[in-house]
Protein backbone atom coordinates (compact mmCIF):
# COMPACT_ATOMS: atom_id res chain seq x y z
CA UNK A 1 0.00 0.00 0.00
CA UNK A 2 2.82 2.25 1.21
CA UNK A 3 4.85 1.57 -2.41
CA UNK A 4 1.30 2.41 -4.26
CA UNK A 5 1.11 6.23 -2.42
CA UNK A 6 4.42 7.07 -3.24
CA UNK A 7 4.13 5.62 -6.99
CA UNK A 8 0.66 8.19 -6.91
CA UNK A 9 2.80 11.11 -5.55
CA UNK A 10 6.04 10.46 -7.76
CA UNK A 11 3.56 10.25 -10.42
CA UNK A 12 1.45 13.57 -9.38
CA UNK A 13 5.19 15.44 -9.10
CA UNK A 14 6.39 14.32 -12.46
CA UNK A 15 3.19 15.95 -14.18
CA UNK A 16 3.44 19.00 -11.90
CA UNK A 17 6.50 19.24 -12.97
CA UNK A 18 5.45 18.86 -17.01
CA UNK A 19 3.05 21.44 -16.39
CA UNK A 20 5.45 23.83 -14.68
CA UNK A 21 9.20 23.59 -16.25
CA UNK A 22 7.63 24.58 -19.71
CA UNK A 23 6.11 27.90 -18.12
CA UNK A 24 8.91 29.28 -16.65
CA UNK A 25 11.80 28.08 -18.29
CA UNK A 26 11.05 27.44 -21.80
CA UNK A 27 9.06 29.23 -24.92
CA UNK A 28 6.07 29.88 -23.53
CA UNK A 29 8.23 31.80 -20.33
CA UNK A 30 9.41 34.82 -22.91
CA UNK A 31 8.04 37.84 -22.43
CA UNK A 32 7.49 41.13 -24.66
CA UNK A 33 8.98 42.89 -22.15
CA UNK A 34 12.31 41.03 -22.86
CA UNK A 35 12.21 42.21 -26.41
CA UNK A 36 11.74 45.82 -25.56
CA UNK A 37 14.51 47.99 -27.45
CA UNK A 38 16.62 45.12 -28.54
CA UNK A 39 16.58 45.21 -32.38
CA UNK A 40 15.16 46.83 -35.28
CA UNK A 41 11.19 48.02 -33.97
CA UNK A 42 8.41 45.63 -35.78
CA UNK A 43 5.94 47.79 -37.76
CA UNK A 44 3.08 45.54 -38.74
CA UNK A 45 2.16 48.80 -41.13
CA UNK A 46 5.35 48.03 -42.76
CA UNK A 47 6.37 44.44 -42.17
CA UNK A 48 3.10 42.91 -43.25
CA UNK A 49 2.29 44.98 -46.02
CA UNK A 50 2.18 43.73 -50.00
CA UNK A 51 3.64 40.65 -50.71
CA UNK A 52 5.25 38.02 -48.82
CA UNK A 53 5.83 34.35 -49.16
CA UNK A 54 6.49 32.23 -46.24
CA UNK A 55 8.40 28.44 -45.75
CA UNK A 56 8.25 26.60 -42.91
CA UNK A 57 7.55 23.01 -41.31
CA UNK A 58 5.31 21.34 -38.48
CA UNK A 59 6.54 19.63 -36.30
CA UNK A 60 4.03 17.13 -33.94
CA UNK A 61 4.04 16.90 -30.54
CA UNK A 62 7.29 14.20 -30.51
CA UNK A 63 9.52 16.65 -32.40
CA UNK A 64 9.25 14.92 -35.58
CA UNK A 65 7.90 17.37 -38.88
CA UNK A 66 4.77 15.96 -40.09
CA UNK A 67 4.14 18.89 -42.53
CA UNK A 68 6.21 21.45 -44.65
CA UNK A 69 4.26 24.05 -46.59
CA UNK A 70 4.69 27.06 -48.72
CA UNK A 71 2.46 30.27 -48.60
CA UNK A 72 1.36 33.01 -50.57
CA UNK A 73 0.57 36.23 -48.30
CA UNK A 74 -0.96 39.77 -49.43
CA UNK A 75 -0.66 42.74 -46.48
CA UNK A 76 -2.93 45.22 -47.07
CA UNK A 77 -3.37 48.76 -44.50
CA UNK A 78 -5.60 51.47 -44.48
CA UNK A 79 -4.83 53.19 -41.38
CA UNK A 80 -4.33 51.35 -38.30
CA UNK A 81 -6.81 48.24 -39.85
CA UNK A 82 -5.20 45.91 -42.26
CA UNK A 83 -5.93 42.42 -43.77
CA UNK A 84 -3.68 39.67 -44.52
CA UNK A 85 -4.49 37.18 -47.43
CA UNK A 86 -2.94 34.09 -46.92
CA UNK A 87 -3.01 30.66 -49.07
CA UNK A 88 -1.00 27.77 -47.62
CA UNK A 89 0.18 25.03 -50.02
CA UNK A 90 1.21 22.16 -47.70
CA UNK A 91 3.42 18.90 -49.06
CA UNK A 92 0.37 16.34 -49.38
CA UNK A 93 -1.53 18.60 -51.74
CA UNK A 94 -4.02 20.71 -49.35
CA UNK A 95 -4.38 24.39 -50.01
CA UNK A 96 -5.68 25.99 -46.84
CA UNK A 97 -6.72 30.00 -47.04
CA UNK A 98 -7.05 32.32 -44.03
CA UNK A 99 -7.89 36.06 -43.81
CA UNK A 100 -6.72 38.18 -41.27
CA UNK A 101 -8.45 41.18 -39.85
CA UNK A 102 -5.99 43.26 -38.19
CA UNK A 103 -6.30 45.91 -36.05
CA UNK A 104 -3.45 48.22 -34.13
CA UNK A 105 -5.05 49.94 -31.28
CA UNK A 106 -3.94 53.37 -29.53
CA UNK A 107 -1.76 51.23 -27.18
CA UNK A 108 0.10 50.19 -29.86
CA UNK A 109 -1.57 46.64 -28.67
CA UNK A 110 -2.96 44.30 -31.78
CA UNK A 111 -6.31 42.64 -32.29
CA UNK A 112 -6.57 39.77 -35.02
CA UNK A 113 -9.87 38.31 -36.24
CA UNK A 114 -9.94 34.93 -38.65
CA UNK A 115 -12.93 32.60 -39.86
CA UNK A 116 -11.05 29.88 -38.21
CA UNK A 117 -9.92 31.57 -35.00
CA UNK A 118 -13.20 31.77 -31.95
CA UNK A 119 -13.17 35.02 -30.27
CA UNK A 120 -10.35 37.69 -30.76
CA UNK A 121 -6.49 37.33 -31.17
CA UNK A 122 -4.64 39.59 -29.24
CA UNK A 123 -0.96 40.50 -29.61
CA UNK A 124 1.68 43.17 -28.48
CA UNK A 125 4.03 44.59 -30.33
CA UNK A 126 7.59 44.72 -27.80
CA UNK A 127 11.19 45.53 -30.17
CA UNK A 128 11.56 43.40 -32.91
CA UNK A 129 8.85 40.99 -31.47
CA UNK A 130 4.77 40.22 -32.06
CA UNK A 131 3.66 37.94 -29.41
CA UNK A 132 -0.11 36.66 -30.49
CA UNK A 133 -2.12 34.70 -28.34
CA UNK A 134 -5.33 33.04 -29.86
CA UNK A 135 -7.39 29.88 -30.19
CA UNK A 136 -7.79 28.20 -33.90
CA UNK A 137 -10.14 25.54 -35.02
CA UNK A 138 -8.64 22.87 -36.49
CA UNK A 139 -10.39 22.06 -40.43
CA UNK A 140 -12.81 18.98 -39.98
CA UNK A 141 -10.05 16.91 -41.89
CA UNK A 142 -7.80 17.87 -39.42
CA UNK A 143 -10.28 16.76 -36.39
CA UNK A 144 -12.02 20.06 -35.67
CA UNK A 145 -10.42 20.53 -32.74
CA UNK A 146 -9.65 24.12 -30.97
CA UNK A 147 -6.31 24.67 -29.63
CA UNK A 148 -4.81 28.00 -27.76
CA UNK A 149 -1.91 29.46 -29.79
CA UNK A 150 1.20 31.26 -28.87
CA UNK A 151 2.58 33.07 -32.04
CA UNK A 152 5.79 34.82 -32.09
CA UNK A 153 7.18 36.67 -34.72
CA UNK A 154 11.00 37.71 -34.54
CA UNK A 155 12.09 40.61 -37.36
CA UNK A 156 15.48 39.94 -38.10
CA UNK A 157 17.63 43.07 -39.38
CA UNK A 158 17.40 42.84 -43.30
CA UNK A 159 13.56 42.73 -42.99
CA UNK A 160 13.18 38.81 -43.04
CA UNK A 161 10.22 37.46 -40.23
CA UNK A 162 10.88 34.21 -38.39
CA UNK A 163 7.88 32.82 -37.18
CA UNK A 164 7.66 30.29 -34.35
CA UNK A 165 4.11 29.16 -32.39
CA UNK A 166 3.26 26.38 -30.37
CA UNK A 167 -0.09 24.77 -30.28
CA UNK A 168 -1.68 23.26 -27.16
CA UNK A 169 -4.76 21.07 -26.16
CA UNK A 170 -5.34 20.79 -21.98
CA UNK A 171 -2.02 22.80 -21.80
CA UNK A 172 -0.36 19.83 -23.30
CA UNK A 173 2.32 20.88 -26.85
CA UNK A 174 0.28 18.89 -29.72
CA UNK A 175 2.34 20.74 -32.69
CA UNK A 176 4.62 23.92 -33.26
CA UNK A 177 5.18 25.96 -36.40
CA UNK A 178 8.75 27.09 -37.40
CA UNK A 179 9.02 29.59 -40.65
CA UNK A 180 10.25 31.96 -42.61
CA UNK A 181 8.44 35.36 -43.62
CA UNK A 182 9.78 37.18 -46.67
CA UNK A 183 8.36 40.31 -48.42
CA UNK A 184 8.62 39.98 -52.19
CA UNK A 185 10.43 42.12 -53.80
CA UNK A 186 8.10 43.96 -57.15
């Protein structure tokens, strides 16, 4: 009986633990305040404006990619409200679309609407950084399921966007995005 309790409490510790490390130590523990000042400032205005193609790769909740795609973005601004066009092209032959309604408000704080996405995205702009935190429903094909996003975007000096978010179910990692954003030049 005695070996069972402390097999329950190793057990209990080792998924407090799981749930913990993660949050303080890892991704999801940056802040925009770290980024504040350090780089080139991220302009949304500027950054996601005309067109821009973007690489990258999923990776499932093991580490291993299960997806690579390419996509075909279109920023467009009037004012502080913009929309951005965006038509995925994924290895196995899928074309997924998604259109972004952007908003910067006086705060300098951003709000981000999409068919797919329940409720509002938020995001702050911090340096070179965009931190966005929203849910997103999964297509049917895909399960239909809703998972809470963290979305970083990283400007890097000659204008290229790296892209990194982590999706999670129950707080559990089920898949992260790694890519590359790239304005086209006319």
């Amino acid at each position: 009986m005695m070996s069972m309790l402390w097999s329950l409490i190793f057990l209990l510790g080792g998924l407090l633990l799981l749930a913990i490390v993660p949050r303080y130590f890892g991704f999801a523990s940056q802040r925009p305040a770290d980024w504040k000042g350090k780089g080139p400032a991220f302009d949304p205005q500027r950054d996601l404006a005309g067109a821009i193609v973007c690489e990258g790769v999923i990776y499932g909740p093991f580490g291993r990619v299960t997806s690579r795609f390419v996509a075909e973005m279109q920023g467009d601004w009037q004012g502080n409200r913009g929309v951005l066009r965006e038509s995925f092209r994924y290895d196995n032959g899928e074309v997924q679309l998604r259109e972004w309604q952007l908003l910067i408000r006086e705060d300098g704080r951003l709000e981000a609407k999409a068919a797919d996405v329940p409720g509002i995205g938020r995001g702050c702009i911090s340096g070179p950084t965009v931190q966005m935190l929203y849910d997103i429903r999964l297509p049917e094909s895909a399960g239909g399921h809703v998972l809470s996003v963290v979305d970083w975007m990283y400007l890097a000096e000659n204008g290229t966007i790296i892209n990194r978010s982590q999706f999670r179910k129950f707080g559990i990692k089920v898949a992260e995005l790694v890519a590359t954003m790239r304005r086209v030049q006319a």
